[in-house]
PDB file of N, CA and C in Angstrom:
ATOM      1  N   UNK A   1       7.120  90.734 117.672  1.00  0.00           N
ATOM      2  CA  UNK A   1       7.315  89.483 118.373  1.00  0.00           C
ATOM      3  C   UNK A   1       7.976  88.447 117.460  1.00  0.00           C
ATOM      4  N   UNK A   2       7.593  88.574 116.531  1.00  0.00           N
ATOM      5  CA  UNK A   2       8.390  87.555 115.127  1.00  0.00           C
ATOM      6  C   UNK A   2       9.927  87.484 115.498  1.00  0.00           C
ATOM      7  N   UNK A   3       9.924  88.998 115.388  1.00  0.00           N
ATOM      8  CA  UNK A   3      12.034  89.521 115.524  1.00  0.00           C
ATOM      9  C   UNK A   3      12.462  88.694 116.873  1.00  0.00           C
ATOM     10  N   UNK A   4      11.787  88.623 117.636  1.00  0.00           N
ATOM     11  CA  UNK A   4      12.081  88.160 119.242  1.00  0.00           C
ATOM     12  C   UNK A   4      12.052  86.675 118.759  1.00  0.00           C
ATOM     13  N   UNK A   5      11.408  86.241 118.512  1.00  0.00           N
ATOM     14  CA  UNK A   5      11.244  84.409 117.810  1.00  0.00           C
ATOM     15  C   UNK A   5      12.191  83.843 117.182  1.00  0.00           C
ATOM     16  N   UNK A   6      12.780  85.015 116.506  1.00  0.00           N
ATOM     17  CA  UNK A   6      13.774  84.361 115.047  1.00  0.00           C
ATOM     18  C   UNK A   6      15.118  84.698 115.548  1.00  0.00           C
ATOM     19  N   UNK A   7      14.901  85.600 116.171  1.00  0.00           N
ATOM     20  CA  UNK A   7      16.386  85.725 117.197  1.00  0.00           C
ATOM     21  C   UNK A   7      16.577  85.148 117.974  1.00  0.00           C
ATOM     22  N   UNK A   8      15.350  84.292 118.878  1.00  0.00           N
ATOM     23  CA  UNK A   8      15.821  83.342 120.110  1.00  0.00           C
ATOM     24  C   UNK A   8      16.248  82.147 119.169  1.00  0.00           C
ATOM     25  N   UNK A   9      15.435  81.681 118.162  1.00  0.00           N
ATOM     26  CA  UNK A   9      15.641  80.275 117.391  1.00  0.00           C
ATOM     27  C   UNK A   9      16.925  80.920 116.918  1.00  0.00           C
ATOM     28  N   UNK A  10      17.847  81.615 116.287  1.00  0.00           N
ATOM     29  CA  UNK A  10      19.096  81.882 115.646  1.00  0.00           C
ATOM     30  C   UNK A  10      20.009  81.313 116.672  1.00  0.00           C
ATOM     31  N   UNK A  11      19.581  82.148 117.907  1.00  0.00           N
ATOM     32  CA  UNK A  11      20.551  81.762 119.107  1.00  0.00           C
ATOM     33  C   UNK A  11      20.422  80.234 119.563  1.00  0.00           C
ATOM     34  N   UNK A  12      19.311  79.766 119.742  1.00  0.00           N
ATOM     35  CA  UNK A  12      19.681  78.331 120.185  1.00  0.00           C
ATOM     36  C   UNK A  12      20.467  77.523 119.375  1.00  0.00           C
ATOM     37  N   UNK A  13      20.646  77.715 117.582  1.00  0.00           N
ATOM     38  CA  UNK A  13      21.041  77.187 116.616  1.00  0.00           C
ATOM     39  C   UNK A  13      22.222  77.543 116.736  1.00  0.00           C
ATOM     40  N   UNK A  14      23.083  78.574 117.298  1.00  0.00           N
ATOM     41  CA  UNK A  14      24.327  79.093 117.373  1.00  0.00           C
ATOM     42  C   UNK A  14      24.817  77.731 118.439  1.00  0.00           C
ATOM     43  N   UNK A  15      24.197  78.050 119.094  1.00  0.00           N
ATOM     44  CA  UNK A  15      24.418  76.763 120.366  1.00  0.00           C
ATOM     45  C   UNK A  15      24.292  75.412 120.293  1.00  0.00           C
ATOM     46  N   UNK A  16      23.655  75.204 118.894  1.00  0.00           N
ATOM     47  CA  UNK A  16      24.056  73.614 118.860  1.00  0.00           C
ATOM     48  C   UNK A  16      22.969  73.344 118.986  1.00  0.00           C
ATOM     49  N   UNK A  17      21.554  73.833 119.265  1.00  0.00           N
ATOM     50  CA  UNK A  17      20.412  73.302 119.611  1.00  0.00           C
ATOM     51  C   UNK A  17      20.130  73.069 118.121  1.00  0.00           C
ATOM     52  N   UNK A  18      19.319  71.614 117.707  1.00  0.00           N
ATOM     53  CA  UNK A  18      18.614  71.874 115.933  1.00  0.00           C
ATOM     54  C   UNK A  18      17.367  71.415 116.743  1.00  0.00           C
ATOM     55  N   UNK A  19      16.391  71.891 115.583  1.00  0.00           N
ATOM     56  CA  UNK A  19      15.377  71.639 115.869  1.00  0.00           C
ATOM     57  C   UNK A  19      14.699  71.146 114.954  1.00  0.00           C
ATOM     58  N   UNK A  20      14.079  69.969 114.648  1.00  0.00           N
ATOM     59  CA  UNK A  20      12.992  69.347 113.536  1.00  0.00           C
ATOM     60  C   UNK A  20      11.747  70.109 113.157  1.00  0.00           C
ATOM     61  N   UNK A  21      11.707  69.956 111.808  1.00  0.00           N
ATOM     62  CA  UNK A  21      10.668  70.477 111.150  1.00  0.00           C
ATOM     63  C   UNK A  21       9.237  70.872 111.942  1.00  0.00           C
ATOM     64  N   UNK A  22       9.213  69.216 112.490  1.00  0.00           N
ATOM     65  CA  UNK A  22       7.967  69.228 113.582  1.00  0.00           C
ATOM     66  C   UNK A  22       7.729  70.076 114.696  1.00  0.00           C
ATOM     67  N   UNK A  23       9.082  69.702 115.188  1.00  0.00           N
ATOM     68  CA  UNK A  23       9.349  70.697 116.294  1.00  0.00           C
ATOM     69  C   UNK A  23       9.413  72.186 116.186  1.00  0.00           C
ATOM     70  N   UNK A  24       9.647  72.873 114.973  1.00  0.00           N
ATOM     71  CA  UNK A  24       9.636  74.161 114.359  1.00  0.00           C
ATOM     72  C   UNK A  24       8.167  74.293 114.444  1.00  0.00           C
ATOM     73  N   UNK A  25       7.585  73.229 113.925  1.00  0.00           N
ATOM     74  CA  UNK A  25       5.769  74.076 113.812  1.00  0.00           C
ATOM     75  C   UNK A  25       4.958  73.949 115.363  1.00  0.00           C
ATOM     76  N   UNK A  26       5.966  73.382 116.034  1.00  0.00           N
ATOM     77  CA  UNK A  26       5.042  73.392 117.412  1.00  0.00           C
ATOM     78  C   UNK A  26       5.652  74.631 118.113  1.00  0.00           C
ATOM     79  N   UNK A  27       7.107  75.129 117.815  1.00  0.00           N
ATOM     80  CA  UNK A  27       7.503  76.226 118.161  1.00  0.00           C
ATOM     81  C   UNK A  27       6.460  77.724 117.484  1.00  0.00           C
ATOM     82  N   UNK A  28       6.279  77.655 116.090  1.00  0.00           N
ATOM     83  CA  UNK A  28       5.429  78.651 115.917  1.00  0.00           C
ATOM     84  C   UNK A  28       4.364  78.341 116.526  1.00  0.00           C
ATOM     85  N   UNK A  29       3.839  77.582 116.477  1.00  0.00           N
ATOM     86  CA  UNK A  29       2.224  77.188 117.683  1.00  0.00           C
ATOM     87  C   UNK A  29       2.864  78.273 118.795  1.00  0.00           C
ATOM     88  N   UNK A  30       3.576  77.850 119.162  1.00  0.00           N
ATOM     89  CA  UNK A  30       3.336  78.475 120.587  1.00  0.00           C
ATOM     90  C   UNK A  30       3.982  79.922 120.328  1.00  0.00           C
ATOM     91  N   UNK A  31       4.513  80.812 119.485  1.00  0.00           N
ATOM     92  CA  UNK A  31       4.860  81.795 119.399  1.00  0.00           C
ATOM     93  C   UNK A  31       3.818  82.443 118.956  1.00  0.00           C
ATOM     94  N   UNK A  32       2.769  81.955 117.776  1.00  0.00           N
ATOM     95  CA  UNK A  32       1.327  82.765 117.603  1.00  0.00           C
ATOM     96  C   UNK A  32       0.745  82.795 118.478  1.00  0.00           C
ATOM     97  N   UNK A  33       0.954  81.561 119.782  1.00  0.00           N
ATOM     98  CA  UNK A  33      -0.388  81.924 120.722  1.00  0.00           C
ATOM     99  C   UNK A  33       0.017  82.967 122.023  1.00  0.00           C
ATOM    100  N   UNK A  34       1.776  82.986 122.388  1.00  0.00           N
ATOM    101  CA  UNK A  34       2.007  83.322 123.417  1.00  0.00           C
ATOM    102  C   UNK A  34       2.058  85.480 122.765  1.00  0.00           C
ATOM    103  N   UNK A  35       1.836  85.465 121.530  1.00  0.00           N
ATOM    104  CA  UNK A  35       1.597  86.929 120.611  1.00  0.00           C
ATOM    105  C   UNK A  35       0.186  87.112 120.814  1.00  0.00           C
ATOM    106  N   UNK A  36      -0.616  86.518 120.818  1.00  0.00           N
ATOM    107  CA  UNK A  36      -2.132  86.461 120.954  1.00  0.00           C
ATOM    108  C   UNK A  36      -2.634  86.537 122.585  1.00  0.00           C
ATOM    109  N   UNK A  37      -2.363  85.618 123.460  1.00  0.00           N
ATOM    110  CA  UNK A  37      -2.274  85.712 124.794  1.00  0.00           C
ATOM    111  C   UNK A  37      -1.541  86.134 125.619  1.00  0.00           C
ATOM    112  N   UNK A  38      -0.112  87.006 125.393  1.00  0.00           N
ATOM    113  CA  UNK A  38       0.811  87.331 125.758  1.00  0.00           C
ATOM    114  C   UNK A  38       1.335  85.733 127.156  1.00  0.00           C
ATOM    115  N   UNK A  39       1.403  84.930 126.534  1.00  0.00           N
ATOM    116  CA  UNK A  39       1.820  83.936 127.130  1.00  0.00           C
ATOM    117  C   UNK A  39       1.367  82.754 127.146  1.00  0.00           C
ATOM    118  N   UNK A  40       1.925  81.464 127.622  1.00  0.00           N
ATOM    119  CA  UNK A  40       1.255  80.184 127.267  1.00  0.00           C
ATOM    120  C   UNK A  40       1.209  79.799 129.299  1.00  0.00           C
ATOM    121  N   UNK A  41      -0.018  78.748 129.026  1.00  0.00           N
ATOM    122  CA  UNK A  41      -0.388  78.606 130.275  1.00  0.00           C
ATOM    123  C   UNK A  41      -0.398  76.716 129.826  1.00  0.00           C
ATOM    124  N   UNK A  42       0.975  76.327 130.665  1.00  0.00           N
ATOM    125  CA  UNK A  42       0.638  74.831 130.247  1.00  0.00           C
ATOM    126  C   UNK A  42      -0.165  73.960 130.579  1.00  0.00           C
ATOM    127  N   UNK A  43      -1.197  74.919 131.716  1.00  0.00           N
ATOM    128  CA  UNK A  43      -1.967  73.883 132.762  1.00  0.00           C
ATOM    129  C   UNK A  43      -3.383  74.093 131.862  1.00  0.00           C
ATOM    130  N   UNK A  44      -3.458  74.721 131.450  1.00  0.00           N
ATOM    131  CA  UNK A  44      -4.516  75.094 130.542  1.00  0.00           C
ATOM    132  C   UNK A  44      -4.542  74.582 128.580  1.00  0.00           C
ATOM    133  N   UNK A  45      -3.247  75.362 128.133  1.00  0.00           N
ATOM    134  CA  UNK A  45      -3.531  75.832 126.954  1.00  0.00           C
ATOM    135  C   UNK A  45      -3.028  74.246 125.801  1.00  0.00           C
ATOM    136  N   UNK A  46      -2.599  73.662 126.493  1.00  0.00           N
ATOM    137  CA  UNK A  46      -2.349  72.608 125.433  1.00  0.00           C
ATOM    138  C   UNK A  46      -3.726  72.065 125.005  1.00  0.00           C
ATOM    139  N   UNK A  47      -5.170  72.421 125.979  1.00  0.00           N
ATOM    140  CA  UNK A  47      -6.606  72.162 125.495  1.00  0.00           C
ATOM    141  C   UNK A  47      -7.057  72.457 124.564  1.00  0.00           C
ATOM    142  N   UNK A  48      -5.939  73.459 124.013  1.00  0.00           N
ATOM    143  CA  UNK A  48      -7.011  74.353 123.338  1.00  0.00           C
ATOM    144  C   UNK A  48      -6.260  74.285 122.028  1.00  0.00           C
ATOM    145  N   UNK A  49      -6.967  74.869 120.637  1.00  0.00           N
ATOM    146  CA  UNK A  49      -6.990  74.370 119.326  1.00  0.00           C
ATOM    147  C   UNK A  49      -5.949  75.794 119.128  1.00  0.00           C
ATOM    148  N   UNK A  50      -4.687  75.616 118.344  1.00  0.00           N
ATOM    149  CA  UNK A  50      -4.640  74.215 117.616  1.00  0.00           C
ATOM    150  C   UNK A  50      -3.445  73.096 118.322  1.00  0.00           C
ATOM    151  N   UNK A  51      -2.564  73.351 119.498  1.00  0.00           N
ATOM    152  CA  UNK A  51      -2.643  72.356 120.281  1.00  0.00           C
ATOM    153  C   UNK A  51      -3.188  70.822 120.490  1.00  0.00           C
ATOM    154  N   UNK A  52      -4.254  71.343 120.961  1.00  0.00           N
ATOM    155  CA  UNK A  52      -4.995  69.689 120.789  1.00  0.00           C
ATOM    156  C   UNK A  52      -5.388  68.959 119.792  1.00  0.00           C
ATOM    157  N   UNK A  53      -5.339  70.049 118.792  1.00  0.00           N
ATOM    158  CA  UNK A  53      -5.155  69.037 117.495  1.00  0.00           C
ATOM    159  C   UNK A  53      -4.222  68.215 116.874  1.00  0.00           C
ATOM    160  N   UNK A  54      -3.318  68.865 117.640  1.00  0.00           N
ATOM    161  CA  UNK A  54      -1.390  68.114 117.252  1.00  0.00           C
ATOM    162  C   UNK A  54      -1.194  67.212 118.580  1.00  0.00           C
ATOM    163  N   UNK A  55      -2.284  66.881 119.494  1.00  0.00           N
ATOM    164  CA  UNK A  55      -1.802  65.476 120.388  1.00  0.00           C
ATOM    165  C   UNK A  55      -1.568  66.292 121.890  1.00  0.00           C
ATOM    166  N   UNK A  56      -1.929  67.838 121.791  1.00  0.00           N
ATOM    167  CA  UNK A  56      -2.134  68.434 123.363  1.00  0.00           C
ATOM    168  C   UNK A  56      -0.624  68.419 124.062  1.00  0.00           C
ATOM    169  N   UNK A  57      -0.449  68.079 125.358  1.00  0.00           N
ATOM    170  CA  UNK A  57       0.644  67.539 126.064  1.00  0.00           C
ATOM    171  C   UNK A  57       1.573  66.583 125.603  1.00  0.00           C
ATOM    172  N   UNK A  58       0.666  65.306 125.293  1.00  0.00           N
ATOM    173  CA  UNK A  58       1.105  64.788 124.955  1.00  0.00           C
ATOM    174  C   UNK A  58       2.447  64.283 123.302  1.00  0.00           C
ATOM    175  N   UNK A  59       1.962  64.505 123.044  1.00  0.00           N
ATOM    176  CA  UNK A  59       2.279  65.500 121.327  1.00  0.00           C
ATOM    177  C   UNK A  59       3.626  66.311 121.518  1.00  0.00           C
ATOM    178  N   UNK A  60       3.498  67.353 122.401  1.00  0.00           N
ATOM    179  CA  UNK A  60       4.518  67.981 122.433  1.00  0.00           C
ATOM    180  C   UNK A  60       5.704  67.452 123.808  1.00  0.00           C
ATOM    181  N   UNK A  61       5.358  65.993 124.239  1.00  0.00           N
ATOM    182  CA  UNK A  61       6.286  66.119 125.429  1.00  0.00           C
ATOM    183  C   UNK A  61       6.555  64.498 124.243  1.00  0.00           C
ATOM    184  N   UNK A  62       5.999  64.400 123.895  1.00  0.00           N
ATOM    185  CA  UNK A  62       6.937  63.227 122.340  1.00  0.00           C
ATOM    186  C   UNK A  62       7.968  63.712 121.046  1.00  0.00           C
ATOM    187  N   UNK A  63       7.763  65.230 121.228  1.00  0.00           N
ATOM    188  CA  UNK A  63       8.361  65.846 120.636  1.00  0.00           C
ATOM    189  C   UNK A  63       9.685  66.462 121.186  1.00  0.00           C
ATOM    190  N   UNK A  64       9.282  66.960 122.295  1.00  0.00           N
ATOM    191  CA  UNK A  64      10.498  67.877 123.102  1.00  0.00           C
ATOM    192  C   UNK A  64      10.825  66.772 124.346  1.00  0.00           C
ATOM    193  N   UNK A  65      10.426  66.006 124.583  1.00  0.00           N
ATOM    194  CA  UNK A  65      11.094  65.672 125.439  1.00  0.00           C
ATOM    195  C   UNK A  65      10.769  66.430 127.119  1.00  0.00           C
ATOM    196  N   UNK A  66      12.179  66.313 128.070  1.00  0.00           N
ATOM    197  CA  UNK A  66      11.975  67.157 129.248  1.00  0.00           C
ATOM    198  C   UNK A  66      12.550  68.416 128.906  1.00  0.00           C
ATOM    199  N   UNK A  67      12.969  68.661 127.766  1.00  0.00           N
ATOM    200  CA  UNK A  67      12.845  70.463 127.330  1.00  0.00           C
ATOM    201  C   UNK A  67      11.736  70.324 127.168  1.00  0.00           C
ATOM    202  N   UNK A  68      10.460  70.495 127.054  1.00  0.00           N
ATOM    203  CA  UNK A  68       9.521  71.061 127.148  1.00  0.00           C
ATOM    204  C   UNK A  68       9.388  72.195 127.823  1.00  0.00           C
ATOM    205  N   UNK A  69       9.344  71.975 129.017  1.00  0.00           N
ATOM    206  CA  UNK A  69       8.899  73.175 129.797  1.00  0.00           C
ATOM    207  C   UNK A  69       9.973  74.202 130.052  1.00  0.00           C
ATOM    208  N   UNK A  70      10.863  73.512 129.826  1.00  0.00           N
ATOM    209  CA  UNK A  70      12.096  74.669 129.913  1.00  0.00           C
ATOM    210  C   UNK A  70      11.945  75.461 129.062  1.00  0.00           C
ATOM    211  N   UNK A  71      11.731  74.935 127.492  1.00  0.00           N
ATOM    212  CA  UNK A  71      11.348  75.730 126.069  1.00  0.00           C
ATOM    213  C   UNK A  71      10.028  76.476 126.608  1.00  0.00           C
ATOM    214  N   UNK A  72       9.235  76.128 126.988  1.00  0.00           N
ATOM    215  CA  UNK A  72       8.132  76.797 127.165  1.00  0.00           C
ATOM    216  C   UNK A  72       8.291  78.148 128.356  1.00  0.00           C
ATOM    217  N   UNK A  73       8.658  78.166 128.973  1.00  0.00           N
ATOM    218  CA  UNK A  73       9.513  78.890 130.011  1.00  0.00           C
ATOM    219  C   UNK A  73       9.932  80.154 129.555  1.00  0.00           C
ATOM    220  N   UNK A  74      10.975  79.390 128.437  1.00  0.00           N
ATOM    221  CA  UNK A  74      12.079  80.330 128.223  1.00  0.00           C
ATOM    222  C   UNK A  74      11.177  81.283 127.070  1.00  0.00           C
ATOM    223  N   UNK A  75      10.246  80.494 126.072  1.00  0.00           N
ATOM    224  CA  UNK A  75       9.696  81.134 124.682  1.00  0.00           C
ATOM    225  C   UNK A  75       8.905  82.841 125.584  1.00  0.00           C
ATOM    226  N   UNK A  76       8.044  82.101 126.678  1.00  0.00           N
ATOM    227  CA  UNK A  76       6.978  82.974 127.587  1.00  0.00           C
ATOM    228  C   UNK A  76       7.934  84.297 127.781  1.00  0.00           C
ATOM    229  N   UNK A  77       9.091  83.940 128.421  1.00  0.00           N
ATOM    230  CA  UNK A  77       9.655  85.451 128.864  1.00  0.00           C
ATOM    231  C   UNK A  77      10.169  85.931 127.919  1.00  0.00           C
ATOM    232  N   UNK A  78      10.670  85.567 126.987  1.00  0.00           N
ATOM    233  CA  UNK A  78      11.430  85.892 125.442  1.00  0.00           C
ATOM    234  C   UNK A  78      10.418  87.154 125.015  1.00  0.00           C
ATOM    235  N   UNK A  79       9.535  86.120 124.703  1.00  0.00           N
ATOM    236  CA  UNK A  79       8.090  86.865 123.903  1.00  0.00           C
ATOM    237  C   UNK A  79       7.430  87.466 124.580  1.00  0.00           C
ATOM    238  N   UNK A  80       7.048  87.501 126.163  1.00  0.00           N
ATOM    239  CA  UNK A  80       6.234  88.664 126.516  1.00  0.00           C
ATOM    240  C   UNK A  80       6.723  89.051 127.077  1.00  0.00           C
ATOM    241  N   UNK A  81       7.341  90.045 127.130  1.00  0.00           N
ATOM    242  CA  UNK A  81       7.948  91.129 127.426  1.00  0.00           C
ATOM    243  C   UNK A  81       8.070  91.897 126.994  1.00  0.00           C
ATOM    244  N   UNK A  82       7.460  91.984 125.896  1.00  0.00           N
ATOM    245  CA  UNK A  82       7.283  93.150 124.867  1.00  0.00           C
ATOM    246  C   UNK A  82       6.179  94.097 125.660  1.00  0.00           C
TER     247      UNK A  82
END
């Protein structure tokens, strides 16, 4: 799942997408958890640690913006599908 992670982040970077430091560690957040749960559940999982320790929803929609859920979307089918 790593290889699937580092290849989607290569590709968005090909495309012009950058992404901040911050924003990199909320991206692994959600790549350890969607490897662990085979997916992220936004109605749920921003409750849960370590998420809510970085500000939950909120936190990450100050971070990403209205990509959020698109990123979140896109990370879910990327990564589970394995």
């Amino acid at each position: 799942m790593r290889l699937r992670f580092d290849l989607w982040l290569s590709e968005q970077q090909q495309r012009g997408r950058a992404f901040s430091a911050e924003q990199i560690g909320w991206l692994e957040m959600l790549r350890y958890h969607i490897a662990a749960s085979m997916g992220f559940d936004p109605k749920e999982d921003y409750d849960v640690t370590p998420f809510a320790e970085e500000g939950g929803m909120e936190g990450a929609y100050g971070l990403f913006g209205r990509e959020l859920g698109p990123l979140v979307d896109e990370l879910n089918e990327v990564l589970a599908e394995a």
